[in-house]
N, C-alpha and C. Protein backbone atom coordinates (compact mmCIF):
# COMPACT_ATOMS: atom_id res chain seq x y z
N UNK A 1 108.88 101.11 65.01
CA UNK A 1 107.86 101.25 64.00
C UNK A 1 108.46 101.11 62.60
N UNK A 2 109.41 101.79 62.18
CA UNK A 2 110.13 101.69 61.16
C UNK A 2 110.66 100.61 60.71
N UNK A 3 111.65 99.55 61.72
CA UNK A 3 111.87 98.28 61.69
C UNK A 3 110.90 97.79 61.40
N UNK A 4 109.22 97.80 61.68
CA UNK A 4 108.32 96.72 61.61
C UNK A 4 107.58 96.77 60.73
N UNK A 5 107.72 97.97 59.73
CA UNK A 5 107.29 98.73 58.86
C UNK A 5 108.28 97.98 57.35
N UNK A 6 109.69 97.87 57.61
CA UNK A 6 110.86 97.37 57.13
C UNK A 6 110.38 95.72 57.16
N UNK A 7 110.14 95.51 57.59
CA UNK A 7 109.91 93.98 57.78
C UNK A 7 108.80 93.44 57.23
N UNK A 8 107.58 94.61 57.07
CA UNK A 8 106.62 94.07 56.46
C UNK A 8 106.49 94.12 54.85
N UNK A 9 107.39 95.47 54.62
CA UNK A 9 107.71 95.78 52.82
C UNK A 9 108.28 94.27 52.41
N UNK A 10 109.76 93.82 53.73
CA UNK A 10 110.11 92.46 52.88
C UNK A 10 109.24 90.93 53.10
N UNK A 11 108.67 91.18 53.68
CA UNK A 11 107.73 89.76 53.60
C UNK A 11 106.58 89.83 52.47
N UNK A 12 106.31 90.97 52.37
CA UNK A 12 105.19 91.39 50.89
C UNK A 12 106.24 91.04 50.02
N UNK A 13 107.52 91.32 49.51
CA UNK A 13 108.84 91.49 48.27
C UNK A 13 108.86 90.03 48.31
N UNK A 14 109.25 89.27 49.35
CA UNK A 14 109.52 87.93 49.36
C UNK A 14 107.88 86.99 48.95
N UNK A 15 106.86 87.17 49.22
CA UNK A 15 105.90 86.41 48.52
C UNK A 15 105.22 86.61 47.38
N UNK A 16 105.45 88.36 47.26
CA UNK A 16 104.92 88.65 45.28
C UNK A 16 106.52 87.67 44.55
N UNK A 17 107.65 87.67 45.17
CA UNK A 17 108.58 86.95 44.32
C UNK A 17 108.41 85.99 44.00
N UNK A 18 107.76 85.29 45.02
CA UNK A 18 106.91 83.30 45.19
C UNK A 18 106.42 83.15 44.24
N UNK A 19 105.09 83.86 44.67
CA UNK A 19 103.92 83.97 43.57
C UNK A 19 104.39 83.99 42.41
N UNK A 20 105.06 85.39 41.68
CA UNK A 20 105.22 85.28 40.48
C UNK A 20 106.42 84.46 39.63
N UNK A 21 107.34 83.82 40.46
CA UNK A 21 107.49 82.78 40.08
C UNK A 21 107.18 81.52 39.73
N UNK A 22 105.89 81.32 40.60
CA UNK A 22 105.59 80.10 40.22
C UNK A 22 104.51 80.18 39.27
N UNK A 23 103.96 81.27 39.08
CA UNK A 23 102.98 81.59 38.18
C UNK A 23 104.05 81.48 36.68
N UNK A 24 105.05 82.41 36.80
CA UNK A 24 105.96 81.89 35.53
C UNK A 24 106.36 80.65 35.29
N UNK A 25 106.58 79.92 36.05
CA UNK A 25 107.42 78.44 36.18
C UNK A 25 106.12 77.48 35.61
N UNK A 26 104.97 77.44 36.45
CA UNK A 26 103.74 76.61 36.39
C UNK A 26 102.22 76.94 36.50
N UNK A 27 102.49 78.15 35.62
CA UNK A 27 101.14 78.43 35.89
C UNK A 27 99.65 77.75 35.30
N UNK A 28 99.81 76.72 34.28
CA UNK A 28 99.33 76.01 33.92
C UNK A 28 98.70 74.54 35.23
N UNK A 29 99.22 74.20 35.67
CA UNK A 29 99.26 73.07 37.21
C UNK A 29 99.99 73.54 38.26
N UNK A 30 99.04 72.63 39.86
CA UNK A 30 99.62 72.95 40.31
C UNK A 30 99.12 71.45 41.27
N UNK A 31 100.27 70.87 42.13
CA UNK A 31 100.27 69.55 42.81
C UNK A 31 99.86 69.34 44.23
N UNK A 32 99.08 69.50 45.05
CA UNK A 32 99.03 69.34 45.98
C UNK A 32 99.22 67.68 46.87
N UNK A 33 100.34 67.41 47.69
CA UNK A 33 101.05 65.99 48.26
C UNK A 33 100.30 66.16 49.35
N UNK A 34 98.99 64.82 49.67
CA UNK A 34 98.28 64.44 50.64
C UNK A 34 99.20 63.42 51.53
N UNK A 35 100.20 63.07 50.98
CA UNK A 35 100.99 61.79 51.61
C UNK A 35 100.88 60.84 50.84
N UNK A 36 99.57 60.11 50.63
CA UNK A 36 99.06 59.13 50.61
C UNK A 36 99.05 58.81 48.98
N UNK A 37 98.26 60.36 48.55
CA UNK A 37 98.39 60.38 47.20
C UNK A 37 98.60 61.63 46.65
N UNK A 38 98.40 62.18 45.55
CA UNK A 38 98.48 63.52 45.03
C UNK A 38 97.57 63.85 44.19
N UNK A 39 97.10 65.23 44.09
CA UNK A 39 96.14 65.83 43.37
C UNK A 39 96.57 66.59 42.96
N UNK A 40 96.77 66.43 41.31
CA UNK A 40 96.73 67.81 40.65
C UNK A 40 95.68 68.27 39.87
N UNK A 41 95.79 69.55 39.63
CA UNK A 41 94.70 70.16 38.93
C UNK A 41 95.46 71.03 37.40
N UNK A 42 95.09 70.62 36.44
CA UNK A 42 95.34 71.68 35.19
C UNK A 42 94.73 72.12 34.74
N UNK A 43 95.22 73.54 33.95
CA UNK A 43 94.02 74.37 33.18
C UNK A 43 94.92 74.77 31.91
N UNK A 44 94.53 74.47 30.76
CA UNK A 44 94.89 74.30 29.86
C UNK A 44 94.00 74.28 28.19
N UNK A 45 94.31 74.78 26.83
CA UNK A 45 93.31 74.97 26.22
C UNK A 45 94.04 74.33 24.90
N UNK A 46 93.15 73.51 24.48
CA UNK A 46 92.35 72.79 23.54
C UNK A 46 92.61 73.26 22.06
N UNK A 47 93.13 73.16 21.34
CA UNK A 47 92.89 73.75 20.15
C UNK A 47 92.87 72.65 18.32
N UNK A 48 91.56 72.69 18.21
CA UNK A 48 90.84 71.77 17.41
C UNK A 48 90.74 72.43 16.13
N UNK A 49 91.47 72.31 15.47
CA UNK A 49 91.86 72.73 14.20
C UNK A 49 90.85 71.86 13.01
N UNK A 50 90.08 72.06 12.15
CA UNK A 50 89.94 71.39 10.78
C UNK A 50 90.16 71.88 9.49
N UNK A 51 90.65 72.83 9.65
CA UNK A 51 90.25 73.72 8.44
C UNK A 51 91.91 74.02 8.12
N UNK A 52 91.99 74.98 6.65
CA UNK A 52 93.70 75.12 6.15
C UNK A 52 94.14 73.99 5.96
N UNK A 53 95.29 74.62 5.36
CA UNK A 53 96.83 73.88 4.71
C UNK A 53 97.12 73.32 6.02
N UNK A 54 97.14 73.14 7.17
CA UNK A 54 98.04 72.44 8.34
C UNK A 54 96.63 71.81 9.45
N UNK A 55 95.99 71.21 8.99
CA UNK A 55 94.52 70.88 10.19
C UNK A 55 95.44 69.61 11.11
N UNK A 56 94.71 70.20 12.26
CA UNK A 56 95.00 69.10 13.53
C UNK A 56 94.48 68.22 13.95
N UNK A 57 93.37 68.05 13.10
CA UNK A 57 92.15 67.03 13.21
C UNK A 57 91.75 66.93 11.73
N UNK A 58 91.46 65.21 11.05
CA UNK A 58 91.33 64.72 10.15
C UNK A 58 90.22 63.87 10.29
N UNK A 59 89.37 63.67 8.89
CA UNK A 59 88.58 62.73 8.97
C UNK A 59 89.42 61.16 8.61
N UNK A 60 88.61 60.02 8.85
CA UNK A 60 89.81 58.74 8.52
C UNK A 60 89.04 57.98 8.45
N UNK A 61 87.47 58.38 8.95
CA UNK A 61 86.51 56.94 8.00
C UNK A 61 85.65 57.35 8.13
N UNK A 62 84.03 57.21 7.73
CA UNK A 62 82.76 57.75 8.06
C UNK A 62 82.03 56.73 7.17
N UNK A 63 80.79 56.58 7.96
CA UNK A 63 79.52 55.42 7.63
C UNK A 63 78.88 56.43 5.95
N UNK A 64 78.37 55.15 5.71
CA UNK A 64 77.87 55.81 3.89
C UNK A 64 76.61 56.92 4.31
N UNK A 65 76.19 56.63 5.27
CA UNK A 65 74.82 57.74 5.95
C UNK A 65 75.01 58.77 6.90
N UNK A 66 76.35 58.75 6.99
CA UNK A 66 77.31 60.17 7.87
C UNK A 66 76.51 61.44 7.22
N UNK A 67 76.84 61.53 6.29
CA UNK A 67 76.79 62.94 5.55
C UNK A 67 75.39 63.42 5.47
N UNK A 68 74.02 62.36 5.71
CA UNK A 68 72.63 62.77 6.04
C UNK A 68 72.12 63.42 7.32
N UNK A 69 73.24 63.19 8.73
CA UNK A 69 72.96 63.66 9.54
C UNK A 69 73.79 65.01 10.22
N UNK A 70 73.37 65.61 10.91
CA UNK A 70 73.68 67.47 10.87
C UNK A 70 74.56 66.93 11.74
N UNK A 71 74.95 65.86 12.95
CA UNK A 71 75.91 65.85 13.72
C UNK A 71 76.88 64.95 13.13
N UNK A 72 76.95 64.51 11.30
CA UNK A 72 77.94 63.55 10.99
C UNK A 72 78.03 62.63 11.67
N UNK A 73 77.12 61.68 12.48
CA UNK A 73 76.78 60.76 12.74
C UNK A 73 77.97 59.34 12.29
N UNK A 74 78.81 58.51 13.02
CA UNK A 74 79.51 57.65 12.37
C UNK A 74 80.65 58.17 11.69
N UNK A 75 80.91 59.67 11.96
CA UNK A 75 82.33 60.07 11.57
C UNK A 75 83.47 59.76 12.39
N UNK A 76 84.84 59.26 11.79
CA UNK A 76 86.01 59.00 13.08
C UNK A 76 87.11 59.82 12.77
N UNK A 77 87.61 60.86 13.53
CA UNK A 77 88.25 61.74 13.51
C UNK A 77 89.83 61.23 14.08
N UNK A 78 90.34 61.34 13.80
CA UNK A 78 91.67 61.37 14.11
C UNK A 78 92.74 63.00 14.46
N UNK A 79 93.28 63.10 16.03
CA UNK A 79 93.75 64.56 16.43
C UNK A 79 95.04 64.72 16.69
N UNK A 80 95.27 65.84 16.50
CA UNK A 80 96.90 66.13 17.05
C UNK A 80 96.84 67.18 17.34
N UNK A 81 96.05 67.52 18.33
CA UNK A 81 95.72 69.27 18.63
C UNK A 81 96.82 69.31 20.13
N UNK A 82 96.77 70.99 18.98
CA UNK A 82 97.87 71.60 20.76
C UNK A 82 97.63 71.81 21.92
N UNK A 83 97.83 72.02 22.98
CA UNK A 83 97.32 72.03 24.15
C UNK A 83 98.50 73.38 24.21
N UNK A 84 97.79 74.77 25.10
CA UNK A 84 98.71 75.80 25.47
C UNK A 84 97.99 76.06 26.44
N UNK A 85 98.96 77.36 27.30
CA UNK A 85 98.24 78.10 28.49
C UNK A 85 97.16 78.92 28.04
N UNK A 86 97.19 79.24 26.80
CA UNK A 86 95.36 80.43 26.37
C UNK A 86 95.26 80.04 25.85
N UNK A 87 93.99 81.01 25.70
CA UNK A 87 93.44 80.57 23.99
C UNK A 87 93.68 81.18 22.98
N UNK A 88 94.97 81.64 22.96
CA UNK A 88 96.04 82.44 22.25
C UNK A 88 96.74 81.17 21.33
N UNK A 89 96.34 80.83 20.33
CA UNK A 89 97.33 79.48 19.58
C UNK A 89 98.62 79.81 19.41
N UNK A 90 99.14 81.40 19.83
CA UNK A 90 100.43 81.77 19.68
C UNK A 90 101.12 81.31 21.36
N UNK A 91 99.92 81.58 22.15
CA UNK A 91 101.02 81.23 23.80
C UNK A 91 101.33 79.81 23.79
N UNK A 92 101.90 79.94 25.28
CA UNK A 92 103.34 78.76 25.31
C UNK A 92 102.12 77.16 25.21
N UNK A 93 103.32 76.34 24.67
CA UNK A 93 103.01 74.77 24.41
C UNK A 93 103.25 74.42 25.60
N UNK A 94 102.36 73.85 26.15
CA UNK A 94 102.54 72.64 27.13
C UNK A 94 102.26 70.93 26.53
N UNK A 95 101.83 70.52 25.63
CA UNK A 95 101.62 69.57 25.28
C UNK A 95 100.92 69.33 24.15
N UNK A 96 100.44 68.26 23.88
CA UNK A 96 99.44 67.45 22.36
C UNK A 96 98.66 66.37 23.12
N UNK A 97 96.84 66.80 22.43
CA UNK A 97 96.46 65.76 22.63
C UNK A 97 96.25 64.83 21.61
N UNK A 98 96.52 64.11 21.38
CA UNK A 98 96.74 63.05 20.44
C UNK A 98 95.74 61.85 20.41
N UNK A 99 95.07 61.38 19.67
CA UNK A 99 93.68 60.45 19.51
C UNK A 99 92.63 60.42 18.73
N UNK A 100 92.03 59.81 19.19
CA UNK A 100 90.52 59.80 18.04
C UNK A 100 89.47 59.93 18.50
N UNK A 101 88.47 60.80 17.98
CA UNK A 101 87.34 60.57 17.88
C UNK A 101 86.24 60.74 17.28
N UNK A 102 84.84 60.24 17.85
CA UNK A 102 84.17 60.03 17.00
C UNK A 102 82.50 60.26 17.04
N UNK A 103 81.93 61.05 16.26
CA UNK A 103 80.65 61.39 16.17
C UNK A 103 78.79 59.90 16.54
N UNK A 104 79.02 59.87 17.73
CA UNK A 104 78.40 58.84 17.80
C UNK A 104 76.96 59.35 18.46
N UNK A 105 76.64 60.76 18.21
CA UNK A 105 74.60 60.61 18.43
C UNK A 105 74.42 61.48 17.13
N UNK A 106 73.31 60.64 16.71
CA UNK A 106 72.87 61.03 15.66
C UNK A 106 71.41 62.15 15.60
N UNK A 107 71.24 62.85 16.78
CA UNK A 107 70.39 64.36 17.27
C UNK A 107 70.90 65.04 17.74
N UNK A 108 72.12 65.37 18.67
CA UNK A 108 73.26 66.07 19.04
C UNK A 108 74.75 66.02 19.07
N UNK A 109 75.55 66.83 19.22
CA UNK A 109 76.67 67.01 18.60
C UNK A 109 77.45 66.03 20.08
N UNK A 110 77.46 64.94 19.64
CA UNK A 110 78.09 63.83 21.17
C UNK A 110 78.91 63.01 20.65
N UNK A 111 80.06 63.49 21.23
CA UNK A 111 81.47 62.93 20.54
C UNK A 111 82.02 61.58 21.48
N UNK A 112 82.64 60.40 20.93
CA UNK A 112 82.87 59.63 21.97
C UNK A 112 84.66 59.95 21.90
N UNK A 113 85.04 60.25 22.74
CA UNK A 113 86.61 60.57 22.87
C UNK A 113 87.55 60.00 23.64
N UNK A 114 88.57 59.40 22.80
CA UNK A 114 90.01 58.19 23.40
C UNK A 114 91.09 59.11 22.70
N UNK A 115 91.34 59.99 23.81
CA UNK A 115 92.68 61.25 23.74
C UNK A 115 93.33 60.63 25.05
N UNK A 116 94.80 61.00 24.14
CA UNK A 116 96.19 60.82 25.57
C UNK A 116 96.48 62.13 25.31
N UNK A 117 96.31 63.15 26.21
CA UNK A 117 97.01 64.44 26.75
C UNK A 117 98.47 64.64 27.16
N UNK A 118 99.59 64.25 26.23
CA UNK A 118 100.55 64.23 26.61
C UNK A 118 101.39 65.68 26.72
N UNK A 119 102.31 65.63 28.00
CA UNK A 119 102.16 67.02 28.04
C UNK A 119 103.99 67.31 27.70
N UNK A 120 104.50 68.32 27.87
CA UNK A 120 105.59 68.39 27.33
C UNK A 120 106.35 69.53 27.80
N UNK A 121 105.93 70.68 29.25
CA UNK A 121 106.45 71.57 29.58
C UNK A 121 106.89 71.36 31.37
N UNK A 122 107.82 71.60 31.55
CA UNK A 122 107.43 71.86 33.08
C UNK A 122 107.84 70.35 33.78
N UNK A 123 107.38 69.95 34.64
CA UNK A 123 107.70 69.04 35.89
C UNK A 123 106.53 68.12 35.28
N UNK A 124 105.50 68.14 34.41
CA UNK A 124 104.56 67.51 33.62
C UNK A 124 105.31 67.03 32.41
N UNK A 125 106.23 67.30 31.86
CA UNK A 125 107.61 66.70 30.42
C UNK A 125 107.37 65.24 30.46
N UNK A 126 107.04 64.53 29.89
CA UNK A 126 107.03 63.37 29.48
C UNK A 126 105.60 62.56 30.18
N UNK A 127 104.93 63.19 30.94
CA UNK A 127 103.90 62.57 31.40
C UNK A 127 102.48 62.56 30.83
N UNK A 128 101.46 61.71 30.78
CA UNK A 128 100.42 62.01 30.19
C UNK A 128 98.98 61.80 30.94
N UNK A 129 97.67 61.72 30.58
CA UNK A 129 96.97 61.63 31.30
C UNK A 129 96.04 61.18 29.89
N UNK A 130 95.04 60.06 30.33
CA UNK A 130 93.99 59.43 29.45
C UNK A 130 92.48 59.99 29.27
N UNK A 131 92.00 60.16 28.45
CA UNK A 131 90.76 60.99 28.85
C UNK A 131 89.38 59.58 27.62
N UNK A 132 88.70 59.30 28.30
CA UNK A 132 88.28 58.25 27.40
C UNK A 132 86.50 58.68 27.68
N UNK A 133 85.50 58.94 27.04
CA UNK A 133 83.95 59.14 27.54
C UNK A 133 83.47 59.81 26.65
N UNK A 134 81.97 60.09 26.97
CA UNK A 134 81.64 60.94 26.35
C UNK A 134 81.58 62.32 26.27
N UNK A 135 81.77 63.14 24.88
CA UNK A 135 81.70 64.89 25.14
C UNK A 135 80.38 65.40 24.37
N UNK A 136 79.48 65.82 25.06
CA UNK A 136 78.32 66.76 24.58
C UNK A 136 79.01 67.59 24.51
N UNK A 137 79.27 68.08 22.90
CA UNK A 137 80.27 69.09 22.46
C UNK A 137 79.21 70.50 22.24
N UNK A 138 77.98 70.48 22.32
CA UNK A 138 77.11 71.66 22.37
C UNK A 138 76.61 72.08 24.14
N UNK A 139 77.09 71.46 24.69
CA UNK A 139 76.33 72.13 26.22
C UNK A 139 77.58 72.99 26.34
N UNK A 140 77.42 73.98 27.69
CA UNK A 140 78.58 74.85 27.62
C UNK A 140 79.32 74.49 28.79
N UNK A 141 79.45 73.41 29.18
CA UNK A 141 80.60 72.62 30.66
C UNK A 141 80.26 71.12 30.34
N UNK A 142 81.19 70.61 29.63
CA UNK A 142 81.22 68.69 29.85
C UNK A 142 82.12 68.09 30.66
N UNK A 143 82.18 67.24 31.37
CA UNK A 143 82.79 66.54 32.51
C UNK A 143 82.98 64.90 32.20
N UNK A 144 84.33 64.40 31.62
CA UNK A 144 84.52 63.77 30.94
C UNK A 144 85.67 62.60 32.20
N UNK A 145 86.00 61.47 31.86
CA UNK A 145 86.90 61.01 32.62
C UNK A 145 88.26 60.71 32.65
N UNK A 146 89.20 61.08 33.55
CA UNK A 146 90.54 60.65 33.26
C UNK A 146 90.66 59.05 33.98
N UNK A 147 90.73 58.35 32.87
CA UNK A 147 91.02 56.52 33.28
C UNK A 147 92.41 56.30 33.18
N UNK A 148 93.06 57.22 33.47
CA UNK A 148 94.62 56.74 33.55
C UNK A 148 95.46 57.69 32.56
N UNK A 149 96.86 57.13 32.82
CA UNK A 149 97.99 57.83 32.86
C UNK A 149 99.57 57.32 32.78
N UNK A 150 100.37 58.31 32.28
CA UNK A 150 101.76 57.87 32.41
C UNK A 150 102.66 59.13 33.43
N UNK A 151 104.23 58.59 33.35
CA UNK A 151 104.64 59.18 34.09
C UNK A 151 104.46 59.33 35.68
N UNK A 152 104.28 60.54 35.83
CA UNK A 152 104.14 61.02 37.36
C UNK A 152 102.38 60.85 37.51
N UNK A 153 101.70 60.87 36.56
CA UNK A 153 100.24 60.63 36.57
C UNK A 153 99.75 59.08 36.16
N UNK A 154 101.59 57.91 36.49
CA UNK A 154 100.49 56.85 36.65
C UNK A 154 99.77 56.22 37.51
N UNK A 155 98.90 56.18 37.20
CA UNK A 155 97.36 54.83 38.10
C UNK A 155 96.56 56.32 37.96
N UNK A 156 96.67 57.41 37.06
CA UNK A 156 95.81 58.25 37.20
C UNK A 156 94.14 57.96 37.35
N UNK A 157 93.70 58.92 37.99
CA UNK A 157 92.08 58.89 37.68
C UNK A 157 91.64 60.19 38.11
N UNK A 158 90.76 60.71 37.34
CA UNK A 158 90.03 62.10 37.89
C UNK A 158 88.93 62.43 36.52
N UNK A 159 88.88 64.03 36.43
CA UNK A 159 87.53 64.40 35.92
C UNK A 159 88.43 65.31 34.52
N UNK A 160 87.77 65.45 33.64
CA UNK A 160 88.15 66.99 32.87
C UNK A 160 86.88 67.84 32.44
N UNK A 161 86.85 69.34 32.70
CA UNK A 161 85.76 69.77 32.77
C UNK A 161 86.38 70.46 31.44
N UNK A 162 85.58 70.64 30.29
CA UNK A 162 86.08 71.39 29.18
C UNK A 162 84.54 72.08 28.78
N UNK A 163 85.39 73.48 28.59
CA UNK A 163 84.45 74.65 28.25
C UNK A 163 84.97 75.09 26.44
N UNK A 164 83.41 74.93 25.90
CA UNK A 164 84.37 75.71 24.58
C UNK A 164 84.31 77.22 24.81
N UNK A 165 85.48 77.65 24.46
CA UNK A 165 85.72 79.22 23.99
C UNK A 165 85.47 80.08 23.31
N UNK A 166 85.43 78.89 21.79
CA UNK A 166 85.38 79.71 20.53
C UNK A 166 85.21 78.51 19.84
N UNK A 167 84.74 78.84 18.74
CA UNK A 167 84.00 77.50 17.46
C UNK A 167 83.96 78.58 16.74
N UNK A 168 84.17 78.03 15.39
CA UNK A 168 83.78 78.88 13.89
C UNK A 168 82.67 77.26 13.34
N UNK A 169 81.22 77.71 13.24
CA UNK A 169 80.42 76.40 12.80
C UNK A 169 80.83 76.54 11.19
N UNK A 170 81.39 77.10 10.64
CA UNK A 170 81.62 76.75 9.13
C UNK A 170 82.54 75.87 9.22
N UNK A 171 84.09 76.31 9.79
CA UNK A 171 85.05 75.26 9.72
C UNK A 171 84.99 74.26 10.66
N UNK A 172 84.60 74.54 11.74
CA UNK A 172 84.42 72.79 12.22
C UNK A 172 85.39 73.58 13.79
N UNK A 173 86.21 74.86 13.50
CA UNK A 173 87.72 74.76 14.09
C UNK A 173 87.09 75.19 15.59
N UNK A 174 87.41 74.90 16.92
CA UNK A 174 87.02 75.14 17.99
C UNK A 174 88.56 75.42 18.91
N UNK A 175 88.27 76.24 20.15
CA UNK A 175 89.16 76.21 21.09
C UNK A 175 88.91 75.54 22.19
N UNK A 176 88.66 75.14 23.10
CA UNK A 176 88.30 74.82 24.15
C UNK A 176 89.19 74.33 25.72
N UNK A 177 88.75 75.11 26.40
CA UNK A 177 89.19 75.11 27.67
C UNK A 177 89.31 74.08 28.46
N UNK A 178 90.04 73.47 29.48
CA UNK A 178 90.40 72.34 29.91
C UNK A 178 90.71 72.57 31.49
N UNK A 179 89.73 72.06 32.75
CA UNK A 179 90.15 72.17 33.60
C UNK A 179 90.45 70.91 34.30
N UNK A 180 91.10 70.38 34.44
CA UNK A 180 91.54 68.51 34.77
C UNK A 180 91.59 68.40 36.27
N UNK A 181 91.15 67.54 37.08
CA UNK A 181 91.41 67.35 38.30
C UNK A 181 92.01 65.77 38.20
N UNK A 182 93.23 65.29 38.51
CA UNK A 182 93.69 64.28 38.29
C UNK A 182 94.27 63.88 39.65
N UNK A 183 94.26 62.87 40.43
CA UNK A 183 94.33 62.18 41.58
C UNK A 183 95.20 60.96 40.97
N UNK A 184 96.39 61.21 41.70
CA UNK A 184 97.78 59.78 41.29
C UNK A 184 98.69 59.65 42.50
């Protein structure tokens, strides 16, 4: 009894060790190998800066009739927002999404978006993933497409489901959540 008792404390010791290693190591993705192909999934957050001395998102052109419509209609944004594990802008960097976009319905807030998610932590270091479609930036779940990729995510294709978190509507500045299902 004692032996089996002994045996079960270390098989619990040996998989909370698993676990929380890999939760430290990667807790951001995780890869599942079909053979054939691979699926990963990331969760990761968004951080859309406009506002202050250091903004991560810039305006870089806008139509002369932008400024008549409440969704800035014909505005083109240009980004360099961080990508981390929270929505803590202090927790760890995993990457930058880097791209443009741009205010293209003129009754709701519908962004057309050409971001490379390049990432920069982990077994993901140098790889990226393409995210190109449209974002209804006012519903509260958009489902956007990944058309490709570098690295270990090339011939990518999959989905990104992004939730916003947090928005301040004065500054423009948003967080938003990122859950990626990417197939490579």
């Amino acid at each position: 009894m004692a032996k089996a008792t002994r045996s079960l404390v270390m098989i619990a010791m040996l998989s909370l060790m698993a676990i929380t290693h890999w939760s430290e190591a990667e807790s951001w993705g995780d890869t599942v190998d079909s053979g054939q192909q691979k699926t990963t999934t990331l969760l990761f957050y968004f951080h859309d800066i406009m506002s202050g001395k250091n903004p991560s998102v810039v305006m870089v052109a806008q139509a002369q009739a932008s400024s008549k419509f409440q969704t800035f209609f014909g505005g083109l944004f240009m980004a360099d927002d961080l990508l981390t594990v929270s929505q803590d802008p202090a927790s760890k960097l995993v990457g930058r999404a880097q791209g443009l976009y741009g205010s293209a319905s003129r009754g709701d807030l519908g962004l057309i978006m050409a971001l490379s998610y390049s990432f920069t932590d982990g077994i993901y270091n140098g790889s990226s993933i393409s995210i190109l479609g449209r974002n209804a930036a006012m519903q509260p779940v958009r489902e956007m497409p990944v058309v490709g990729g570098t690295g270990i995510f090339r011939m990518a294709r999959g989905y990104a489901l992004a939730r916003t978190v947090w928005m301040n509507f004065t500054t423009g500045d948003a967080i938003v959540q990122y859950n990626v299902t990417v197939v490579h």
